[in-house]
C-alpha atoms as a PDB file:
ATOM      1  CA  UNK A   1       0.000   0.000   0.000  1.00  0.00           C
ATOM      2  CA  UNK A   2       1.276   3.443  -0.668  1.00  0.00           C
ATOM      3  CA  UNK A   3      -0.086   7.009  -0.430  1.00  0.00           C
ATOM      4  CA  UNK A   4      -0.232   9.043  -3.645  1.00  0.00           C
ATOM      5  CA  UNK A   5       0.045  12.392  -4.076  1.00  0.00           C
ATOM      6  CA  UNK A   6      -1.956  14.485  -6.858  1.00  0.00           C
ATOM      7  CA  UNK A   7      -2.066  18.362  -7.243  1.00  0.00           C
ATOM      8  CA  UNK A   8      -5.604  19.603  -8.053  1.00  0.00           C
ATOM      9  CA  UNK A   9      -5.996  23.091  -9.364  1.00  0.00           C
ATOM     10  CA  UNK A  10      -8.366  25.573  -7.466  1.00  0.00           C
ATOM     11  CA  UNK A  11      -8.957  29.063  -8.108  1.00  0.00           C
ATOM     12  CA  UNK A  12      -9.629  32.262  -5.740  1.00  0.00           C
ATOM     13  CA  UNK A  13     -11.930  35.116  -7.000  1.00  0.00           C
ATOM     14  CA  UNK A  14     -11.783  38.707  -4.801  1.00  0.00           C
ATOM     15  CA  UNK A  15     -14.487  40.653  -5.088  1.00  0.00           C
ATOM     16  CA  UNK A  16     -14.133  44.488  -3.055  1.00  0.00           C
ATOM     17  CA  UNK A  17     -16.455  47.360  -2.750  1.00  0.00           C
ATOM     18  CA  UNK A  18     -14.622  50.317  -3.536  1.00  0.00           C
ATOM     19  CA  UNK A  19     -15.048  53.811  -3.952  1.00  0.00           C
ATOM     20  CA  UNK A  20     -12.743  56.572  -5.679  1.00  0.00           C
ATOM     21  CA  UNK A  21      -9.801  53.689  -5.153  1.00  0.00           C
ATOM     22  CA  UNK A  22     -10.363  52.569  -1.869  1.00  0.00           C
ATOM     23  CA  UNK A  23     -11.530  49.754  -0.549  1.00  0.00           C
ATOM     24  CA  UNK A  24     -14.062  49.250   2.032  1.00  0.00           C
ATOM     25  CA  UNK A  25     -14.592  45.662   2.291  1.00  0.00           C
ATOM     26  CA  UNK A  26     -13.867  42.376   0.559  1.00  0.00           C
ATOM     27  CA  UNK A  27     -14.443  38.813   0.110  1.00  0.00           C
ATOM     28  CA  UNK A  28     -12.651  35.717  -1.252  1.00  0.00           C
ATOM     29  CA  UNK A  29     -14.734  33.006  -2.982  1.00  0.00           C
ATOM     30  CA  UNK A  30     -12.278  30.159  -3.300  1.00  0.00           C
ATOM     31  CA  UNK A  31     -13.561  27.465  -5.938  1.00  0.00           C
ATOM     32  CA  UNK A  32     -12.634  24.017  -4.834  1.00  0.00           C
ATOM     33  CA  UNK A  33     -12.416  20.686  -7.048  1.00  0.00           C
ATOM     34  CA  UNK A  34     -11.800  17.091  -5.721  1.00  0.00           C
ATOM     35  CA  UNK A  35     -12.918  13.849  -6.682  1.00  0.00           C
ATOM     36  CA  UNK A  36     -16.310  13.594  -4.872  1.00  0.00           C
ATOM     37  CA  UNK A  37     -18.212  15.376  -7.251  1.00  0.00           C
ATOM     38  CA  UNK A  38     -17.122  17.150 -11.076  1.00  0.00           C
ATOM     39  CA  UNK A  39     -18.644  20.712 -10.040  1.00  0.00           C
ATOM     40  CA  UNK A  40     -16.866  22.843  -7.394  1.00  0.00           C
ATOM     41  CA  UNK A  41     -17.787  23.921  -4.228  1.00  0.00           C
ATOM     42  CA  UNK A  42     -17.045  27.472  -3.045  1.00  0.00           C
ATOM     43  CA  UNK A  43     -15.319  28.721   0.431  1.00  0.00           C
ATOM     44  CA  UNK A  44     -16.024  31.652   1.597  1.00  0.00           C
ATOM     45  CA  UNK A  45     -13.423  33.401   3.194  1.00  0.00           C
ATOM     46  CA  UNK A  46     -11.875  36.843   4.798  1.00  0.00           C
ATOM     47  CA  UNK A  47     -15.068  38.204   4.368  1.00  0.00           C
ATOM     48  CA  UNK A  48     -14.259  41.774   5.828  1.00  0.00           C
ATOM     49  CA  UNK A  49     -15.497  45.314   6.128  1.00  0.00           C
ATOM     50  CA  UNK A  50     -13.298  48.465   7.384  1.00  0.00           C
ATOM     51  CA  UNK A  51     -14.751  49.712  10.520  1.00  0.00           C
ATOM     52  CA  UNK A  52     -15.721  53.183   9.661  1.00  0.00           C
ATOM     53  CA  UNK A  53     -18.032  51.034   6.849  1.00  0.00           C
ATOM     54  CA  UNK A  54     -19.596  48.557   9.138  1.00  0.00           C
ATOM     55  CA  UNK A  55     -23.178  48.242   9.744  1.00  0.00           C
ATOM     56  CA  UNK A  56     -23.321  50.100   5.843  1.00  0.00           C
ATOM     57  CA  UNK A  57     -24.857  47.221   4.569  1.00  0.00           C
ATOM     58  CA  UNK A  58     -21.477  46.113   2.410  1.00  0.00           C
ATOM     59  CA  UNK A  59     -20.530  42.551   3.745  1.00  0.00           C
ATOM     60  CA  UNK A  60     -24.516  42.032   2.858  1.00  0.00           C
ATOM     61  CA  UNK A  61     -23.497  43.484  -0.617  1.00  0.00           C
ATOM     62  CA  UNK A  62     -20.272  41.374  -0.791  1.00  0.00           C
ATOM     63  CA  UNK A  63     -21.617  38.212   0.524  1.00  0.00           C
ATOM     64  CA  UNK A  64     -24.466  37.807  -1.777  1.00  0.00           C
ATOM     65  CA  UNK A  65     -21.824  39.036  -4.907  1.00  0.00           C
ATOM     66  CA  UNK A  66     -20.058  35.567  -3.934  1.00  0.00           C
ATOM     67  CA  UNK A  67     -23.069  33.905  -3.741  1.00  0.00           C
ATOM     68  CA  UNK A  68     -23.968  34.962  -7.397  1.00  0.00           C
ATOM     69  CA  UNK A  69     -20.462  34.157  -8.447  1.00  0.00           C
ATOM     70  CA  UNK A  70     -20.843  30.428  -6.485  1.00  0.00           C
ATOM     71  CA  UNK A  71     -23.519  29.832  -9.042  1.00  0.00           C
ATOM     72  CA  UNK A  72     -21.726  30.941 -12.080  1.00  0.00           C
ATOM     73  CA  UNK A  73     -18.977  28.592 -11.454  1.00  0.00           C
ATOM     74  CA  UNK A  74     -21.665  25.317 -10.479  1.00  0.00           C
ATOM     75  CA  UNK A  75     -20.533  25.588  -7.417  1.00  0.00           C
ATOM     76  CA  UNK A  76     -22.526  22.461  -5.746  1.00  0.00           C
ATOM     77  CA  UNK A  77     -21.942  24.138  -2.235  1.00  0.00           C
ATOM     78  CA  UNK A  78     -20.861  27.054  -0.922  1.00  0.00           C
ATOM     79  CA  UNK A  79     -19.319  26.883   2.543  1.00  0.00           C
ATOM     80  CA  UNK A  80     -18.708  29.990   5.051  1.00  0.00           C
ATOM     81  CA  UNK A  81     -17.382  30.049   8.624  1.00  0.00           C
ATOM     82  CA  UNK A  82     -17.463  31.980  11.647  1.00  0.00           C
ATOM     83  CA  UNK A  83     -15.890  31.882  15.209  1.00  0.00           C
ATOM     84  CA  UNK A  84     -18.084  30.476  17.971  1.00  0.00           C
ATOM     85  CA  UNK A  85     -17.529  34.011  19.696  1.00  0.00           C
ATOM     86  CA  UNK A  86     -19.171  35.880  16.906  1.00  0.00           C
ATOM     87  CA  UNK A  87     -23.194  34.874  17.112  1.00  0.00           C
ATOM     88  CA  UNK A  88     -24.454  38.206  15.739  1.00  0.00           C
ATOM     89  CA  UNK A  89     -22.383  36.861  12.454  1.00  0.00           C
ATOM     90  CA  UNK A  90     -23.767  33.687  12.564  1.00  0.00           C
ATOM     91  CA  UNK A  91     -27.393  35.084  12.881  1.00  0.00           C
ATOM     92  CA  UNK A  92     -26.369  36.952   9.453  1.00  0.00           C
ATOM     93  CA  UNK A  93     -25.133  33.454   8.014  1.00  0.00           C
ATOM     94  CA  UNK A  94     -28.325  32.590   8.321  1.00  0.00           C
ATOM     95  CA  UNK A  95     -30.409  35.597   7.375  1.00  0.00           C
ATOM     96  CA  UNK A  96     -28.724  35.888   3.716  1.00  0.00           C
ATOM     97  CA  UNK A  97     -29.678  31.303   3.553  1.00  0.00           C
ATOM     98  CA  UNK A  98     -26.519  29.526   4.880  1.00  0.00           C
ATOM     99  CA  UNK A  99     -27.638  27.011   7.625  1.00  0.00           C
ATOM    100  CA  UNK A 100     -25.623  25.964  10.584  1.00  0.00           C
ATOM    101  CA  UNK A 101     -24.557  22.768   9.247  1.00  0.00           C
ATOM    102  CA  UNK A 102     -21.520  21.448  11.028  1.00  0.00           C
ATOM    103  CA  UNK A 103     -18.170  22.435  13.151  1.00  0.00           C
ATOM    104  CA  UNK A 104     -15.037  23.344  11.716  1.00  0.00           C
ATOM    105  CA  UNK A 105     -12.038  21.702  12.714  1.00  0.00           C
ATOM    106  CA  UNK A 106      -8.593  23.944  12.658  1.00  0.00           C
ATOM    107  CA  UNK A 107      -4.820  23.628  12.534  1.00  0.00           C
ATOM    108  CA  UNK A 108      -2.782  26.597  13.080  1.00  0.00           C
ATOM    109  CA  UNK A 109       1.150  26.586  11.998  1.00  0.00           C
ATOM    110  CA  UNK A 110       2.731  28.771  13.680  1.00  0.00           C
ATOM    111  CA  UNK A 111       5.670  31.203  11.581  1.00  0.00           C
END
């Protein structure tokens, strides 16, 4: 027995809200491929809004952009996380149609 290795290729779109060059907020929609399935799925990651924009109503705008672009690319899933200490984000999760579905497991390396 012997454990292959095989380098799939995955792709990261950003998509910022910006005004006059500068950028209030972002979001990274990572497009994923493995084995399981011949569509994608999408992460969701470093969503994130500059403070003096917060509460604006951008991250809504952002978030549902990546959405939109999940379902260009077939995504089959789209995937988004939060920190347990955050439950006014995951309330938003949910209000834009992710459900709570699992727990995330993590690995930090440390640099």
């Amino acid at each position: 027995m012997e454990i292959k290795k095989e380098e799939k290729k995955s792709s990261a779109i950003k998509i910022s809200f910006e005004e006059n060059g500068v950028e209030f907020g972002h979001a990274y929609l990572y497009l994923i491929f493995n084995d399981l399935h011949k569509e994608p799925y999408g992460l969701l990651e470093d969503v994130f809004v500059g403070e003096n924009a917060r509460g604006s109503g951008i991250g809504t705008k952002l978030v549902l952009q990546v959405i939109e672009e999940a379902k260009k690319y077939g995504c089959y899933k789209l995937v988004g996380d939060s920190r347990y200490s955050r439950p006014q984000v995951h309330d938003w999760y949910v209000k834009l149609g992710f459900k709570d579905y699992g727990k995330e497991f993590r690995m930090d390396f440390a640099k």
